[in-house]
C-alpha atoms as a PDB file:
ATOM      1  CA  UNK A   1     132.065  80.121-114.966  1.00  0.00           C
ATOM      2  CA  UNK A   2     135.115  78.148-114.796  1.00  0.00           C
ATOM      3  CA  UNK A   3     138.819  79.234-115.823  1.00  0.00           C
ATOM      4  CA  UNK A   4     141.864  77.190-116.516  1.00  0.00           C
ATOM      5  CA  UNK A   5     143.996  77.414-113.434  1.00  0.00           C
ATOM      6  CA  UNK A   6     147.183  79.658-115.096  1.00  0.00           C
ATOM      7  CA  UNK A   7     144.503  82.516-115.195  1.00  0.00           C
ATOM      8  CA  UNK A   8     144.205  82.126-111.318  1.00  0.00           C
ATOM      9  CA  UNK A   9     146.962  80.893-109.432  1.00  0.00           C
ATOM     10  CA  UNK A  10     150.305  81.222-110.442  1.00  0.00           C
ATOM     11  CA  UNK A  11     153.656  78.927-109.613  1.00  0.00           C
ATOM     12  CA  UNK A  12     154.632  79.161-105.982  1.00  0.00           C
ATOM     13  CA  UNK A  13     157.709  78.148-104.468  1.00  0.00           C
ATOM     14  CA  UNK A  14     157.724  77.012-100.863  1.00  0.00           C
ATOM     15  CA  UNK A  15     160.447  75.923 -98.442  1.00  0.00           C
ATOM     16  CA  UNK A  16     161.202  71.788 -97.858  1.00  0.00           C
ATOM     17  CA  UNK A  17     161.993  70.505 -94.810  1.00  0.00           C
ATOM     18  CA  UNK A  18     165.453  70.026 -95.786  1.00  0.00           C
ATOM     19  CA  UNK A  19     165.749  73.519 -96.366  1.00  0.00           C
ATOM     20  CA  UNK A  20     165.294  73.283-100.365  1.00  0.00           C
ATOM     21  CA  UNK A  21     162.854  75.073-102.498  1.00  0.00           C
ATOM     22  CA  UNK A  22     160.020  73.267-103.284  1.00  0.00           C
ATOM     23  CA  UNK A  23     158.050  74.711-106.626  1.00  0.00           C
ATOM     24  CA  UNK A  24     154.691  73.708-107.518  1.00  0.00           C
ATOM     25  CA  UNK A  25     153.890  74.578-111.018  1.00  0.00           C
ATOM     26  CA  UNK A  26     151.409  73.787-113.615  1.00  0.00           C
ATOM     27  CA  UNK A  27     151.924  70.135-115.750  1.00  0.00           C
ATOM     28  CA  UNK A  28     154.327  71.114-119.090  1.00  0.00           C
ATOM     29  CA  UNK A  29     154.075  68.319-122.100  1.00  0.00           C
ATOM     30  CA  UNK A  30     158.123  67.962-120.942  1.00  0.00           C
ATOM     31  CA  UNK A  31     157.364  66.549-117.850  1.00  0.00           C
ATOM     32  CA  UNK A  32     155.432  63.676-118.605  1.00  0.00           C
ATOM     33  CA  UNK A  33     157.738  61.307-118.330  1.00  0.00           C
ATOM     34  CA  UNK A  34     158.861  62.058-115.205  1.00  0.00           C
ATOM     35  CA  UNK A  35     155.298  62.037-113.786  1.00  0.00           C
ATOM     36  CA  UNK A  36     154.220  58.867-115.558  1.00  0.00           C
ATOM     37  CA  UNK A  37     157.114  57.468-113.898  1.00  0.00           C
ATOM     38  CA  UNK A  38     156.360  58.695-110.529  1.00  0.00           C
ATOM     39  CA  UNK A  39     152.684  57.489-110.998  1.00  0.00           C
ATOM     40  CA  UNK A  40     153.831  53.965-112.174  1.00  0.00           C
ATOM     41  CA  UNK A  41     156.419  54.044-108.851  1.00  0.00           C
ATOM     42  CA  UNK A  42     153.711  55.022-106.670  1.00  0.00           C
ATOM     43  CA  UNK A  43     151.213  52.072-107.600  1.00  0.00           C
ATOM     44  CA  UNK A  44     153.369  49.543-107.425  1.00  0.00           C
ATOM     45  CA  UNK A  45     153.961  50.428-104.136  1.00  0.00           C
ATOM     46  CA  UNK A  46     150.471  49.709-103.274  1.00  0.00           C
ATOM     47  CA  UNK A  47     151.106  45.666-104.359  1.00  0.00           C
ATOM     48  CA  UNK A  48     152.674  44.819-100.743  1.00  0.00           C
ATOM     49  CA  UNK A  49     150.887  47.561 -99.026  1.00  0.00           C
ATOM     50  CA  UNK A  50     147.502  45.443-100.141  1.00  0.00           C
ATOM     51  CA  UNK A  51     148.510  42.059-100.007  1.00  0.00           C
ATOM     52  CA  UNK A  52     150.884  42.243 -96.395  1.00  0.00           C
ATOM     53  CA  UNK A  53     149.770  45.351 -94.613  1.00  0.00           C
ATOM     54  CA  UNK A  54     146.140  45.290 -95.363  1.00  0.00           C
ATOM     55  CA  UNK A  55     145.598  41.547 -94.428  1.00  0.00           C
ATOM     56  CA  UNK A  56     145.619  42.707 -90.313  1.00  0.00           C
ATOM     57  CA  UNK A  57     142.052  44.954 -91.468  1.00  0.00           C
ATOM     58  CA  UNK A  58     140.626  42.548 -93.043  1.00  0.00           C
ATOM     59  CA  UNK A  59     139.553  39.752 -90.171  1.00  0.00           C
ATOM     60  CA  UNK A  60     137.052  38.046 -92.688  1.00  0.00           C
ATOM     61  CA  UNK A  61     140.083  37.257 -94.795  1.00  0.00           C
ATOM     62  CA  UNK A  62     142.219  36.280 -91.886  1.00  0.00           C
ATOM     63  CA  UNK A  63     139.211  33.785 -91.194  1.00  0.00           C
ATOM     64  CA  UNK A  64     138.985  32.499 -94.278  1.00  0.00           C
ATOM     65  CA  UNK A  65     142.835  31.764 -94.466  1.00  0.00           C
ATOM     66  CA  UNK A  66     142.818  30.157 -91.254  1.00  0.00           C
ATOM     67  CA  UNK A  67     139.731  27.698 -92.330  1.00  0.00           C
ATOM     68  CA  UNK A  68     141.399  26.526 -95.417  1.00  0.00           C
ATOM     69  CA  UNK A  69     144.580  26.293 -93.538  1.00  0.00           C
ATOM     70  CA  UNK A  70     142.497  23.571 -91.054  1.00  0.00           C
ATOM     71  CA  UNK A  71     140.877  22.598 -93.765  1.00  0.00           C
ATOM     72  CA  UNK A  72     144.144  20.821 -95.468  1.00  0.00           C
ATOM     73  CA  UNK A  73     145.425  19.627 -92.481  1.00  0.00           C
ATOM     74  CA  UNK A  74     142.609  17.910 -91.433  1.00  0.00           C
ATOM     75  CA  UNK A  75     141.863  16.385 -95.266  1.00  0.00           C
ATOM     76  CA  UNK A  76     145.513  15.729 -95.087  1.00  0.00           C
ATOM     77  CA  UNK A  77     146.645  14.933 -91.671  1.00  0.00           C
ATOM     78  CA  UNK A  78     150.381  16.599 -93.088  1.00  0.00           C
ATOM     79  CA  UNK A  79     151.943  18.950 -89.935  1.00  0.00           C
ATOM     80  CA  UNK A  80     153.998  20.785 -92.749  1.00  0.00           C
ATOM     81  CA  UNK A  81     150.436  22.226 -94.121  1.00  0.00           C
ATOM     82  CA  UNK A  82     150.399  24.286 -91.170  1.00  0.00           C
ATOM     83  CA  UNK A  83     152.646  26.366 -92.705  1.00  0.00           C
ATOM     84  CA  UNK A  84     153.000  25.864 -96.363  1.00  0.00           C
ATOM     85  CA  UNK A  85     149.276  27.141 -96.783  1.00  0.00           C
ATOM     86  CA  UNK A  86     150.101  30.787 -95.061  1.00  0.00           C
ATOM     87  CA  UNK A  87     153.224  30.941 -96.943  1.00  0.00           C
ATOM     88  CA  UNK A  88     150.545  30.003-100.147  1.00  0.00           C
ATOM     89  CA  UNK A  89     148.168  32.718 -99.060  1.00  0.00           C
ATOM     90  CA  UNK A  90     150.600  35.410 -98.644  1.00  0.00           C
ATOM     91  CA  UNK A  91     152.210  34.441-102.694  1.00  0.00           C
ATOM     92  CA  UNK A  92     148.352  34.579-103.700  1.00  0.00           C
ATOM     93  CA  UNK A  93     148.031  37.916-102.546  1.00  0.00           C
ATOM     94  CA  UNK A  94     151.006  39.225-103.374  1.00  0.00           C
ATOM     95  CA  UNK A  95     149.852  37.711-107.276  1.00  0.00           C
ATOM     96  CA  UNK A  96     146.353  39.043-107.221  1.00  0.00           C
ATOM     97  CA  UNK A  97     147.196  42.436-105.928  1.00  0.00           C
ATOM     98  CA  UNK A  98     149.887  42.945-108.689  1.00  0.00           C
ATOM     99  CA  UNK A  99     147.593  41.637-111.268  1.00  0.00           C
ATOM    100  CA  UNK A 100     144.563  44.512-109.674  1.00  0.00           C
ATOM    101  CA  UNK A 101     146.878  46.943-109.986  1.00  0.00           C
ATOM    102  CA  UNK A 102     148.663  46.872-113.454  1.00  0.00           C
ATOM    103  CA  UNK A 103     145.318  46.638-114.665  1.00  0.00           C
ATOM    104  CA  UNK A 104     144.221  49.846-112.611  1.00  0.00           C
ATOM    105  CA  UNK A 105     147.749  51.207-114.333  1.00  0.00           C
ATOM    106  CA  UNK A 106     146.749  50.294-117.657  1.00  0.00           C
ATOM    107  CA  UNK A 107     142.814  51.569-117.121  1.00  0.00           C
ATOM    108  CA  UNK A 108     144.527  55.219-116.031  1.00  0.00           C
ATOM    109  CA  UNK A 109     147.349  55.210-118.919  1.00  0.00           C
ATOM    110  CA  UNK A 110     144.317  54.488-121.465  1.00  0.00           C
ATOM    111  CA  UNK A 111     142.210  57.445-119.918  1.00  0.00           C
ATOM    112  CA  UNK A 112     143.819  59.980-118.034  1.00  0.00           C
ATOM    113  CA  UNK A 113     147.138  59.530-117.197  1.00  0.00           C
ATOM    114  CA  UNK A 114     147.652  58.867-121.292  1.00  0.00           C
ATOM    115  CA  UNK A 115     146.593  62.317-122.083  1.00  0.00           C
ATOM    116  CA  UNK A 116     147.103  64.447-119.403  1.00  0.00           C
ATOM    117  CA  UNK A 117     147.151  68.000-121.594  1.00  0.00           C
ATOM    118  CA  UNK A 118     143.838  66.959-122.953  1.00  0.00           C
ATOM    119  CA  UNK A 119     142.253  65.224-119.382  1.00  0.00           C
ATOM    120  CA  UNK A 120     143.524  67.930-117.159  1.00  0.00           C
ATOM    121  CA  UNK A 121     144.776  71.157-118.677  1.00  0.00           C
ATOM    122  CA  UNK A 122     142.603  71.866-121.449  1.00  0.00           C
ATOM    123  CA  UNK A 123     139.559  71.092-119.328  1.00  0.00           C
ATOM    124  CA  UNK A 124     137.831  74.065-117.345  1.00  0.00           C
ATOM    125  CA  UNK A 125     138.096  73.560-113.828  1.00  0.00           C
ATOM    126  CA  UNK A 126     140.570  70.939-114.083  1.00  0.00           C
ATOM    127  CA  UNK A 127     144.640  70.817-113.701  1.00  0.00           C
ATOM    128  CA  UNK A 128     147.397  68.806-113.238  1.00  0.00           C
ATOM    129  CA  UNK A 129     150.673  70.036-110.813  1.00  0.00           C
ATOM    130  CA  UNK A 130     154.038  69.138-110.458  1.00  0.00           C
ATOM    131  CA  UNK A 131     156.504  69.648-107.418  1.00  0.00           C
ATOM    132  CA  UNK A 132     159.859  70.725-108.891  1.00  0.00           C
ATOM    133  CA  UNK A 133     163.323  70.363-106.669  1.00  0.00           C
ATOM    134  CA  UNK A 134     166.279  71.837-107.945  1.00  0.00           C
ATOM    135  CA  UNK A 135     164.875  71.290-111.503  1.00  0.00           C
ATOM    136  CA  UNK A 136     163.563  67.887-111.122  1.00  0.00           C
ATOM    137  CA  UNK A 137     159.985  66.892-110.909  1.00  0.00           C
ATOM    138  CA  UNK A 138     159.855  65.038-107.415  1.00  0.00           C
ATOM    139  CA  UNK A 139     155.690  64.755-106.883  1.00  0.00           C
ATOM    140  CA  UNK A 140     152.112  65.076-108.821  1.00  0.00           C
ATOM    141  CA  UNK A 141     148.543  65.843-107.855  1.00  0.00           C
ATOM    142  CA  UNK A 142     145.161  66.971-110.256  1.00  0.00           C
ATOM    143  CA  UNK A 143     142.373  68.334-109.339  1.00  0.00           C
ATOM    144  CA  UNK A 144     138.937  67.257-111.252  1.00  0.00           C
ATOM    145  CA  UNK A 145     135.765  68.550-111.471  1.00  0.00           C
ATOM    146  CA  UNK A 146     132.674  66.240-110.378  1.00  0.00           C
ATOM    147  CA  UNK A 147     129.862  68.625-110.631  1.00  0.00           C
ATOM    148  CA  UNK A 148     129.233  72.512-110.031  1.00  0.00           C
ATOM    149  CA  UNK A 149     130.098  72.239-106.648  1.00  0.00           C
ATOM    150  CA  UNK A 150     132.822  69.307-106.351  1.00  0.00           C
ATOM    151  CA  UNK A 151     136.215  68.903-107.225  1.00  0.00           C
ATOM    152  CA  UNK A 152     138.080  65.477-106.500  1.00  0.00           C
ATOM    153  CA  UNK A 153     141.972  65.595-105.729  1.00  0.00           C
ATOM    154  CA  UNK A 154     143.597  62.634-107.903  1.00  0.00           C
ATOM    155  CA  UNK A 155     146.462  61.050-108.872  1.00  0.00           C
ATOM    156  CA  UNK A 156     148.968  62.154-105.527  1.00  0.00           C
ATOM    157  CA  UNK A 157     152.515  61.011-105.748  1.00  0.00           C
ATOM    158  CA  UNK A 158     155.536  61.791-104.201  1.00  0.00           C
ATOM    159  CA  UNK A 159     158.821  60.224-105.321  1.00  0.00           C
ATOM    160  CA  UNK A 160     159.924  57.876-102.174  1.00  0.00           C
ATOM    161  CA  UNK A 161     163.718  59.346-102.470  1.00  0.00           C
ATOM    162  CA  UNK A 162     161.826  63.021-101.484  1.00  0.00           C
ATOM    163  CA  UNK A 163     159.046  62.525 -98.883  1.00  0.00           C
ATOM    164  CA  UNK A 164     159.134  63.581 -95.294  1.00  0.00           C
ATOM    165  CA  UNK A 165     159.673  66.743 -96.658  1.00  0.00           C
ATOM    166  CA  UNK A 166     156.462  68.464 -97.145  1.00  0.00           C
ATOM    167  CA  UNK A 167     156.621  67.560-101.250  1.00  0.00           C
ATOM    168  CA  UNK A 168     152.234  65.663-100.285  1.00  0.00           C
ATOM    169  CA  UNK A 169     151.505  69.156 -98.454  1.00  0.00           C
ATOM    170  CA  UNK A 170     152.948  71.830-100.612  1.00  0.00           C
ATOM    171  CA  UNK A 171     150.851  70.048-103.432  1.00  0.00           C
ATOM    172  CA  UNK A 172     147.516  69.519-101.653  1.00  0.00           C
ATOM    173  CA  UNK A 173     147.539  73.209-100.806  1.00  0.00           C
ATOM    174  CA  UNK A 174     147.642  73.495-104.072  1.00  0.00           C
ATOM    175  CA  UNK A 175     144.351  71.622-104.833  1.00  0.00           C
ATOM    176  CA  UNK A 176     142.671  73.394-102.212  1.00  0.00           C
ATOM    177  CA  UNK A 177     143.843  77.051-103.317  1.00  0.00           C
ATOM    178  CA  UNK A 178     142.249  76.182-107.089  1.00  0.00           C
ATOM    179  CA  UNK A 179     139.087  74.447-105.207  1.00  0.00           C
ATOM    180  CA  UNK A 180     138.830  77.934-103.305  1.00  0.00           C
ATOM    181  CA  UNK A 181     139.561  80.209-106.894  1.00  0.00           C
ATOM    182  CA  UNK A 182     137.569  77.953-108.886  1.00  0.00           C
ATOM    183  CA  UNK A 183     134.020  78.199-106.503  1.00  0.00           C
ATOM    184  CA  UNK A 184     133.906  74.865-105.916  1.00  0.00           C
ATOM    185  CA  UNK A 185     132.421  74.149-102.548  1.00  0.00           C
ATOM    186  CA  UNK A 186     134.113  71.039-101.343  1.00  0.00           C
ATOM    187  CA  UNK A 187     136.880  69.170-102.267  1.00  0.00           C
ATOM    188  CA  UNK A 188     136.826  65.087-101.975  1.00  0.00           C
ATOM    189  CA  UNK A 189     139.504  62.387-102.435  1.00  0.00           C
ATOM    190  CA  UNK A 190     139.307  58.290-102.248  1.00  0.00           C
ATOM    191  CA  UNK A 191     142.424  56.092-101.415  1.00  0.00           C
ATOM    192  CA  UNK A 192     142.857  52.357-100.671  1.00  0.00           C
ATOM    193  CA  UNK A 193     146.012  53.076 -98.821  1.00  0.00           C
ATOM    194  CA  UNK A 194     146.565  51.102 -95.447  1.00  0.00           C
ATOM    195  CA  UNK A 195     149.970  53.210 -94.575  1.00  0.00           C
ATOM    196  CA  UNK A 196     148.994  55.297 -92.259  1.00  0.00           C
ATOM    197  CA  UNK A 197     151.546  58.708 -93.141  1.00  0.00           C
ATOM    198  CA  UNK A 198     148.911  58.994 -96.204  1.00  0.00           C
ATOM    199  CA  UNK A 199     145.654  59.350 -93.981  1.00  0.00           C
ATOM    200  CA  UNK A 200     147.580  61.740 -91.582  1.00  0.00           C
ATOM    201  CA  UNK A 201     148.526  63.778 -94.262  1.00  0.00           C
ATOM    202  CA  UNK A 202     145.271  64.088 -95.688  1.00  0.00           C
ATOM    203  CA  UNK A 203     143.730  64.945 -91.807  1.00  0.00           C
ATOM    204  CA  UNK A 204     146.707  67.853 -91.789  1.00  0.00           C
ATOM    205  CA  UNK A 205     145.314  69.226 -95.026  1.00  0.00           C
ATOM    206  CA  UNK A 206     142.034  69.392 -93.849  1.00  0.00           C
ATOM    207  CA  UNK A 207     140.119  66.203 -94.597  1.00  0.00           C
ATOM    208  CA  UNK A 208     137.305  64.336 -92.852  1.00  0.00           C
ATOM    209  CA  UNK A 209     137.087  60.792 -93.657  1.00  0.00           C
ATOM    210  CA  UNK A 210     133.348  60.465 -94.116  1.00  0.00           C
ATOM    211  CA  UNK A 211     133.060  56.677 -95.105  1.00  0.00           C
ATOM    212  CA  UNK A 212     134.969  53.427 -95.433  1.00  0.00           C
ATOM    213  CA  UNK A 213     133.863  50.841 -98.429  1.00  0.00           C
ATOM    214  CA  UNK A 214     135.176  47.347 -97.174  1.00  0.00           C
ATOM    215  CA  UNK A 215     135.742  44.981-100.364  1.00  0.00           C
ATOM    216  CA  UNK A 216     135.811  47.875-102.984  1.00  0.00           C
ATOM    217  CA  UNK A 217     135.842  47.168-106.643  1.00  0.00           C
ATOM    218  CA  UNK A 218     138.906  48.700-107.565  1.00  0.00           C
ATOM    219  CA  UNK A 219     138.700  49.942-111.394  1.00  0.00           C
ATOM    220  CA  UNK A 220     140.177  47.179-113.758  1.00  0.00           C
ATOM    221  CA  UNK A 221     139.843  44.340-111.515  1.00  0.00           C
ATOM    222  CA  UNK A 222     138.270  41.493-113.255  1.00  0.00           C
ATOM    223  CA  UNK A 223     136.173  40.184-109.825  1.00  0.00           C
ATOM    224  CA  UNK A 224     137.106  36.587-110.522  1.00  0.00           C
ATOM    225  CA  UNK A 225     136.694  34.136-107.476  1.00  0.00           C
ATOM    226  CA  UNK A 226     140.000  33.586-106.922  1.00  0.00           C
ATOM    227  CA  UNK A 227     140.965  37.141-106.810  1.00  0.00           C
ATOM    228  CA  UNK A 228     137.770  38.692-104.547  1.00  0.00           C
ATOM    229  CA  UNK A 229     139.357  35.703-101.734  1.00  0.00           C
ATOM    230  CA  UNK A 230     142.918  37.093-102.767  1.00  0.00           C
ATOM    231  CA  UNK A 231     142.322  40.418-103.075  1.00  0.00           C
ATOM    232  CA  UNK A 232     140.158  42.756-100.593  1.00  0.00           C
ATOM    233  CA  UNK A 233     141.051  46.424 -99.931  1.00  0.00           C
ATOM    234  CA  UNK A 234     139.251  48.902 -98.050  1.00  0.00           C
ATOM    235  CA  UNK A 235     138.275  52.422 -99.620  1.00  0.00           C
ATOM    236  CA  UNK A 236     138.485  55.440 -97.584  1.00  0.00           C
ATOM    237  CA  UNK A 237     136.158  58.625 -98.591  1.00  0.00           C
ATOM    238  CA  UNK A 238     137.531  62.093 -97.597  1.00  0.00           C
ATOM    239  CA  UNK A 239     136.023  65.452 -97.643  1.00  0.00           C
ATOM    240  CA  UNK A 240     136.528  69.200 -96.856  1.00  0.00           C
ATOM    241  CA  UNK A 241     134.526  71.996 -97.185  1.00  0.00           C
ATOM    242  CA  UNK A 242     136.301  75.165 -98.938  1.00  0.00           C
ATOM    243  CA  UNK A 243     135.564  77.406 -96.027  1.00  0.00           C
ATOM    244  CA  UNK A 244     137.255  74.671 -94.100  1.00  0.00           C
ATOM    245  CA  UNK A 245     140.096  74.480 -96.234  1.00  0.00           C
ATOM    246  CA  UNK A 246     140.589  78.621 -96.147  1.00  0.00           C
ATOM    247  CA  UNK A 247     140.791  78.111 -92.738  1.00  0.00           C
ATOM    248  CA  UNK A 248     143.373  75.110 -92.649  1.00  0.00           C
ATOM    249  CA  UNK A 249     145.491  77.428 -94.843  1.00  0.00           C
ATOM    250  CA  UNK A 250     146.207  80.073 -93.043  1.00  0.00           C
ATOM    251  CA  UNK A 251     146.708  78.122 -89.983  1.00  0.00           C
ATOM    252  CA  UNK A 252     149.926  76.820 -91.409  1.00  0.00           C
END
């Protein structure tokens, strides 16, 4: 049987690197505003992260570029192609991965994210956190329940003004504290993040990447031609045992 999380763990307080107190409490109606804003920061941050960073993992892409590029200049015979056609690309993905996202926005405000008392704290084996500095809500996760055994950690976000201070650890401890109360016996997470301070925070916590999806369908893309050769992103699985996370937690 599962209970909702304020009958099992209650509101801890932890220390920041910058010496502040960092609280992670349950989601109050009051602070959705804040976290809607923190989740609609967070995304957007994703737009140059997939169209500029991500390009370098994606040789297929890079190959493609550099065809049409040779392409044009051959049809043409114009030197100036050489580079007006990278400069092309790079708007084009900048464009499509905008255009992926707001529509994963909008897909999460219309589910989720639009009814976060309902989604998350009024479900059973489900909950939504917020990390609280000084009285101001800095950072986000949830926790949702797959099946008997799984629960997937969502919706991370710190504000950019507050990380490097332990805000992404103090809240994934979280998730794996209410994995461990609630009997669940692993905990699993996705991202399409290419910045590499996400995945290493995810391996300090615990987690195992156990499988990579190249050219992922990210929810409320509409898979038109121009945006799969615009927009390609690479989905990371992760996964930790509860035992495993136990472990992890006392080692820190």
């Amino acid at each position: 049987m599962r209970f909702k999380a304020s009958k099992l763990n209650g509101n801890k307080g932890v220390k920041a690197q910058n010496g502040q107190s960092i609280l992670v409490r349950e989601f109050e109606p009051a602070d959705e505003p804040e976290v809607q804003r923190i989740f609609y920061e967070g995304l957007m941050e994703m737009v140059p992260d997939t169209a500029l960073k991500g390009l370098k993992f994606h040789p297929e892409s890079f190959l493609l570029y550099a065809a049409m590029t040779v392409l044009c200049f051959v049809i043409t015979m114009c030197w100036w192609m050489i580079g007006l056609i990278p400069a092309i690309v790079v708007c084009m993905r900048y464009f499509y991965s905008r255009t992926v996202i707001r529509g994963y926005l909008k897909q999460a405000m219309s589910r989720d994210m639009g009814d976060i008392e309902g989604y998350y704290m009024k479900s059973p084996g489900s909950c939504l956190w917020v990390a609280v500095m000084q009285g101001k809500v800095i950072g986000v996760v949830a926790a949702a329940g797959q099946s008997e055994d799984v629960v997937e950690l969502q919706r991370m976000c710190v504000d950019q003004r507050y990380r490097l201070c332990g805000v992404g650890v103090a809240l994934g401890k979280k998730v794996l504290e209410f994995a461990a109360a609630q009997r669940y016996s692993s905990v699993v997470l996705g991202t399409t993040a290419y910045t590499q301070a996400v995945h290493q925070l995810y391996k300090r916590l615990g987690f195992n990447c156990i499988g990579v999806t190249n050219g992922y369908v990210t929810p409320g893309a509409r898979q038109s031609l121009l945006e799969q050769i615009f927009y390609r992103v690479r989905h990371h699985h992760y996964s930790l045992t509860v035992q495993n996370c136990k472990n992890t937690s006392n080692g820190h």
